[in-house]
C-alpha atoms as a PDB file:
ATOM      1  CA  UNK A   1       0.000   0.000   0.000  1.00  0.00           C
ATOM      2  CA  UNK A   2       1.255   3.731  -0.754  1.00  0.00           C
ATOM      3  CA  UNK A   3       2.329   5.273   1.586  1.00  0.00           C
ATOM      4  CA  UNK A   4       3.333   9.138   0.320  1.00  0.00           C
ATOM      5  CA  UNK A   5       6.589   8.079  -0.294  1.00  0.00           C
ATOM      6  CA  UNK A   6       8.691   9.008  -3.458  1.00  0.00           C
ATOM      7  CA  UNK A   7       8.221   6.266  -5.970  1.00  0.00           C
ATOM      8  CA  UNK A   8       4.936   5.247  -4.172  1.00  0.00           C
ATOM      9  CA  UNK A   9       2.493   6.976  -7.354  1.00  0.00           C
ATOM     10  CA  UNK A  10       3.613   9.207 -10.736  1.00  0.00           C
ATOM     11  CA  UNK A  11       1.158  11.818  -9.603  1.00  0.00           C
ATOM     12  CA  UNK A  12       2.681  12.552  -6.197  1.00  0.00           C
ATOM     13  CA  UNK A  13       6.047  11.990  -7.084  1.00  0.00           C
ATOM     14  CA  UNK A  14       5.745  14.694  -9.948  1.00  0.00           C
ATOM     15  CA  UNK A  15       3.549  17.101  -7.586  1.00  0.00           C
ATOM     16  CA  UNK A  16       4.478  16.093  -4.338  1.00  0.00           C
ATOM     17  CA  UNK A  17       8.036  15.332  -4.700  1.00  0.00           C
ATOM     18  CA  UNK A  18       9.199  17.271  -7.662  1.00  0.00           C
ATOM     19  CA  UNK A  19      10.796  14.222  -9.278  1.00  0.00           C
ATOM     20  CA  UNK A  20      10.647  14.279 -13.345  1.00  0.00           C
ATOM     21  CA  UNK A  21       8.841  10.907 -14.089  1.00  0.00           C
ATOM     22  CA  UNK A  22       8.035  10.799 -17.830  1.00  0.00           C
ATOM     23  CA  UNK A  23       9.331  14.468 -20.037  1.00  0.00           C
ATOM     24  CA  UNK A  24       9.622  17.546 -19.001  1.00  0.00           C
ATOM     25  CA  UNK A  25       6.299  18.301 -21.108  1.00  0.00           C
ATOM     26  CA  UNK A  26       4.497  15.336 -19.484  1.00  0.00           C
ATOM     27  CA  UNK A  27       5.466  16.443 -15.933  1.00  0.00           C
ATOM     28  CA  UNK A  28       4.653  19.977 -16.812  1.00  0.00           C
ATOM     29  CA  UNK A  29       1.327  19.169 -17.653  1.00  0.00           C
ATOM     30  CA  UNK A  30       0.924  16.815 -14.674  1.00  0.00           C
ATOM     31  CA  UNK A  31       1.294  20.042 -12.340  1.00  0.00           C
ATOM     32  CA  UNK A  32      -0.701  22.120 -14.333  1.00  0.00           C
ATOM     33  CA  UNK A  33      -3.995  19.652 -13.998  1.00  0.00           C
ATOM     34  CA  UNK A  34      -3.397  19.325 -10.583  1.00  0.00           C
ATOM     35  CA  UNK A  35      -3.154  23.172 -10.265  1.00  0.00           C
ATOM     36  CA  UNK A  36      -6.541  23.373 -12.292  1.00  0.00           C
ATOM     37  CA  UNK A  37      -8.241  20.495  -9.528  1.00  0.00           C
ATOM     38  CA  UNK A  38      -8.030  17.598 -12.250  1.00  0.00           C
ATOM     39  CA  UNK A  39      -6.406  15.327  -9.751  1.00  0.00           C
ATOM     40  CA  UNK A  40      -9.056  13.001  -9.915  1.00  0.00           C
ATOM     41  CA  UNK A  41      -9.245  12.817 -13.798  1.00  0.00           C
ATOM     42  CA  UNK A  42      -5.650  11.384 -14.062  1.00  0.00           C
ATOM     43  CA  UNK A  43      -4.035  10.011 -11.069  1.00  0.00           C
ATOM     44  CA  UNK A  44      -5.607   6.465 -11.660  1.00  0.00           C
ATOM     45  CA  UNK A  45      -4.206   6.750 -15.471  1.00  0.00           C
ATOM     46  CA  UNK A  46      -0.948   7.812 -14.579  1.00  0.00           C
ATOM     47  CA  UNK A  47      -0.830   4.717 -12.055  1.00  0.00           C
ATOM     48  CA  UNK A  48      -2.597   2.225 -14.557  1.00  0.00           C
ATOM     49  CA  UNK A  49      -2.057   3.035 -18.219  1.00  0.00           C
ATOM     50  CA  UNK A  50       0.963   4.691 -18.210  1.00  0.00           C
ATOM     51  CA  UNK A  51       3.636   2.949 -15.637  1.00  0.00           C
ATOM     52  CA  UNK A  52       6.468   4.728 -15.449  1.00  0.00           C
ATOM     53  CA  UNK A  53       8.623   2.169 -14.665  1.00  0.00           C
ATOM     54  CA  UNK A  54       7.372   0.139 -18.199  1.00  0.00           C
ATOM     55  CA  UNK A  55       8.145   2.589 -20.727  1.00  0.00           C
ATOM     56  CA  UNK A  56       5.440   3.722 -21.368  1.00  0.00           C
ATOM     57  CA  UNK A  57       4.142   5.635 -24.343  1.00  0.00           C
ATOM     58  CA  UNK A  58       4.914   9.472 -23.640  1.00  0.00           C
ATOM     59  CA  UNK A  59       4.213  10.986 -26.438  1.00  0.00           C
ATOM     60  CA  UNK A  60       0.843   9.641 -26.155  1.00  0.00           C
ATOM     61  CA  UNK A  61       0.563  10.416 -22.495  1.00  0.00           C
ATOM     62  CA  UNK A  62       1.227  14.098 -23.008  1.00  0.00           C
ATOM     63  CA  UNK A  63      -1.563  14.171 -26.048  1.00  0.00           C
ATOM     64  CA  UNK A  64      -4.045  13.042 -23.322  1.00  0.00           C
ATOM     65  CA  UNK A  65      -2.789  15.328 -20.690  1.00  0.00           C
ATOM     66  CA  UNK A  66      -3.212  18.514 -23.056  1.00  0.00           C
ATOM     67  CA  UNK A  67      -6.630  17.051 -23.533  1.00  0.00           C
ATOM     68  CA  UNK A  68      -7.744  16.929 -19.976  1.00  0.00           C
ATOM     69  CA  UNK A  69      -5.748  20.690 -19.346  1.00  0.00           C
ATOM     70  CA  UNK A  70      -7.641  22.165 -22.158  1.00  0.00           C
ATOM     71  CA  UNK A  71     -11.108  20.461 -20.781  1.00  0.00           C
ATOM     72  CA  UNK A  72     -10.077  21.725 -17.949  1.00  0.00           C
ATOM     73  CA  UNK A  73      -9.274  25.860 -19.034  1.00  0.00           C
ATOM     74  CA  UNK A  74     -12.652  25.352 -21.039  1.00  0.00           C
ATOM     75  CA  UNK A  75     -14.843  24.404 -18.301  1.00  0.00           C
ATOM     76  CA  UNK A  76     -12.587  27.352 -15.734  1.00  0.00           C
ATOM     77  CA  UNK A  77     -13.600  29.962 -18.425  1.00  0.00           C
ATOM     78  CA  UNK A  78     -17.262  28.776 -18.977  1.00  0.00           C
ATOM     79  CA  UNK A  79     -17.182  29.623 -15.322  1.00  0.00           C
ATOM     80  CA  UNK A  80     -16.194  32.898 -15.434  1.00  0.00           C
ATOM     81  CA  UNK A  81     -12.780  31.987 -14.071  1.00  0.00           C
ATOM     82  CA  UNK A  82      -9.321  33.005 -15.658  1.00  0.00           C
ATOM     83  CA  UNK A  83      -7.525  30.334 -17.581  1.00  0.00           C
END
């Protein structure tokens, strides 16, 4: 079981821990969703479908990650918030 350790999850260990996991871009956008309260709409993908520790596919990580960011900005703005 996890236990908030570095090396525990990707998510915490890029936003927790500051460790670069996957690129530079990936990790970027990691903090950025969390910034914008998407925790919830990738930790369990980070963990699952893209284990950092199988070489995973980054280039199509960080294509899903600017998906989520821009859902994300979209639904901030359609709020009246500033992206």
């Amino acid at each position: 079981m996890p236990n908030g350790k570095p090396g525990d999850h990707p998510f915490t260990d890029i936003v927790l821990h500051g460790l670069a996991v996957y690129s530079p871009e990936a990790d970027s956008l990691v903090r950025e969703i969390a910034a914008l309260g998407g925790r919830d709409r990738i930790a369990d993908m980070l963990l699952l479908e893209f284990d950092h520790m199988a070489n995973p596919d980054v280039p199509r990580l960080e294509h899903m990650l600017k998906e989520v960011r821009d859902q994300l900005r979209s639904a901030k703005e359609s709020r009246g918030g500033v992206a």
